[in-house]
C-alpha atoms as a PDB file:
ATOM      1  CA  UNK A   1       5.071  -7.745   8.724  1.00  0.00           C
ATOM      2  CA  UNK A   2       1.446  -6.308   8.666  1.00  0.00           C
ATOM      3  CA  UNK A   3      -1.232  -5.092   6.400  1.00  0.00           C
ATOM      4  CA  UNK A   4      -0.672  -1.088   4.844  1.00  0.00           C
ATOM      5  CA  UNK A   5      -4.098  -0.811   6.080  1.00  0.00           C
ATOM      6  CA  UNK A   6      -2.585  -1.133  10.022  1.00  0.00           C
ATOM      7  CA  UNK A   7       0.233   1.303   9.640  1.00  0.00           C
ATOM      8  CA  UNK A   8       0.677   4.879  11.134  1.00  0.00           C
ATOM      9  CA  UNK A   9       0.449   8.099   9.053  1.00  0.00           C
ATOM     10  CA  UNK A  10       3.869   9.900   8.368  1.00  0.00           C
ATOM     11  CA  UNK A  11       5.685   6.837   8.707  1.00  0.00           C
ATOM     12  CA  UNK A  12       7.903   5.012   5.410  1.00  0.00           C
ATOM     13  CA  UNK A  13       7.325   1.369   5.311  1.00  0.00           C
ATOM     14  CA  UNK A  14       8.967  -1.130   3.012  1.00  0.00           C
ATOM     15  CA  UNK A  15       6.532  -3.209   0.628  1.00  0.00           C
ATOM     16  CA  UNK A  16       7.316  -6.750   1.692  1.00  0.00           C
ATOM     17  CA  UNK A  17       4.471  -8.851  -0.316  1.00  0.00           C
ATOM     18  CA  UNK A  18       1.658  -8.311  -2.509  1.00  0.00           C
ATOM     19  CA  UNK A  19      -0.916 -10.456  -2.000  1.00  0.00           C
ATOM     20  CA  UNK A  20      -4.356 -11.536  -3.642  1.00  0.00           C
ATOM     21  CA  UNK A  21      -5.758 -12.566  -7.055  1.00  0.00           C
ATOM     22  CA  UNK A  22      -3.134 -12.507  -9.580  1.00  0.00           C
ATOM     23  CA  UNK A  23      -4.942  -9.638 -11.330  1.00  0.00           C
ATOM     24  CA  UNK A  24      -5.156  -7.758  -8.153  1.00  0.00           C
ATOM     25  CA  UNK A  25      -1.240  -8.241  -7.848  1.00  0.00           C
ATOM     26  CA  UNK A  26      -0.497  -7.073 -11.204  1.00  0.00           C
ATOM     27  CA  UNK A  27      -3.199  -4.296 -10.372  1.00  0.00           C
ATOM     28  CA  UNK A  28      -1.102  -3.032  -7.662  1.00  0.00           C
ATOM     29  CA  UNK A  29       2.038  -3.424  -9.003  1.00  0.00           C
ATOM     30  CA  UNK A  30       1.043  -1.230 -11.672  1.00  0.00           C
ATOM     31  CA  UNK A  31       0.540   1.673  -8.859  1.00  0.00           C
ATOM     32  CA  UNK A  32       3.811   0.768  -7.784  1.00  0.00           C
ATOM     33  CA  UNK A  33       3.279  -1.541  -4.801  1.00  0.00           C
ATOM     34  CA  UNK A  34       6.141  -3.980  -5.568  1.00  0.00           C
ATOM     35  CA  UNK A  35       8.718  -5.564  -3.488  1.00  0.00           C
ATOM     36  CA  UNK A  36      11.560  -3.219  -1.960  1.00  0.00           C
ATOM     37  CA  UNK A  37       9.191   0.177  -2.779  1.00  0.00           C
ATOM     38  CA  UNK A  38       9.115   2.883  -0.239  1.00  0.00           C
ATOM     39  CA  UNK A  39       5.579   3.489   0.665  1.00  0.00           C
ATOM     40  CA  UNK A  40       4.199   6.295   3.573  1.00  0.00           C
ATOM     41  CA  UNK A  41       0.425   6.439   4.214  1.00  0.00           C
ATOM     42  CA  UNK A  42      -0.335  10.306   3.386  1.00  0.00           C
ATOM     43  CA  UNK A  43      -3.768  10.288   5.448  1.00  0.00           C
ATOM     44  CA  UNK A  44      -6.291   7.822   6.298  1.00  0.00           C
ATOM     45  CA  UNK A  45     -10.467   8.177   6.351  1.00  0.00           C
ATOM     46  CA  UNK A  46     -13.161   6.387   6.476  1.00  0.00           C
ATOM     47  CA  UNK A  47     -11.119   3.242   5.845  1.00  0.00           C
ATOM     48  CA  UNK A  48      -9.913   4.592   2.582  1.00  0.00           C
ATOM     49  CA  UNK A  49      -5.781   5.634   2.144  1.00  0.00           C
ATOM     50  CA  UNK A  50      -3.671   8.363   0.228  1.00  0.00           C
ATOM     51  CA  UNK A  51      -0.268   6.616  -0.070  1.00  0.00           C
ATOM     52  CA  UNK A  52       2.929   8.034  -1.219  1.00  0.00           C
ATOM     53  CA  UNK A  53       4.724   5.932  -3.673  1.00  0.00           C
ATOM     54  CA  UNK A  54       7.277   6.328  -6.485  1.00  0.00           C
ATOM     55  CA  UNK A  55       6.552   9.760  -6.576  1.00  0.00           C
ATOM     56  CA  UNK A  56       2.903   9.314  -6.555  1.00  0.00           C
ATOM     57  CA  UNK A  57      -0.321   9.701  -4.369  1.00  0.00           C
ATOM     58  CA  UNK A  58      -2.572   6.889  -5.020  1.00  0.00           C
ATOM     59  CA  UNK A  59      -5.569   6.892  -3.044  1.00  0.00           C
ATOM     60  CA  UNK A  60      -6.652   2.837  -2.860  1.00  0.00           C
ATOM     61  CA  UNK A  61      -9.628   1.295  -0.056  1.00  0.00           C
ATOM     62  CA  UNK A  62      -8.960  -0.828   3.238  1.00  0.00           C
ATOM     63  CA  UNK A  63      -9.633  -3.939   0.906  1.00  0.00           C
ATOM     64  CA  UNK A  64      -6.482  -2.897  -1.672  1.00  0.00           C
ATOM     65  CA  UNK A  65      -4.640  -1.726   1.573  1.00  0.00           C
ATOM     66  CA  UNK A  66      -5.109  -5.011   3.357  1.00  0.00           C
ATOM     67  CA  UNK A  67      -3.240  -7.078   0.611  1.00  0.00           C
ATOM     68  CA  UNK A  68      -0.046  -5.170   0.459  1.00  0.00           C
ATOM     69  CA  UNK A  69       2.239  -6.602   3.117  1.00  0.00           C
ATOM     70  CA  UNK A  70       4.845  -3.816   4.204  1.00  0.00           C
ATOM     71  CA  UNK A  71       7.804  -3.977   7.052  1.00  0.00           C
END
């Protein structure tokens, strides 16, 4: 397990936690960052992500990135 922030572009990871404040949790759940989801890191600069998920591109910072736990 490691941080979304860590992973390699192009490459589908499964969420395996959400972490942080409950409101950041339900925050990032909202985006679609729950348990089981499919997400692939789209590009990656200046410590700030575009992440596929459910269909979406959601760009989120290192901080946001760093609390979603992925396989």
């Amino acid at each position: 397990m490691m941080p979304l922030s860590m992973v390699n572009q192009g490459e589908p990871h499964i969420v395996s936690r959400v972490g942080g404040k409950e409101e950041t949790k339900r925050f990032l759940e909202s985006l679609g960052f729950v348990n089981g989801s499919t997400v692939t890191v789209v590009s990656s600069a200046n410590g700030n992500l575009i992440v596929h998920v459910k269909d979406s591109r959601i760009a989120i910072g290192r901080d946001m990135a760093n609390k979603v736990m992925v396989n």
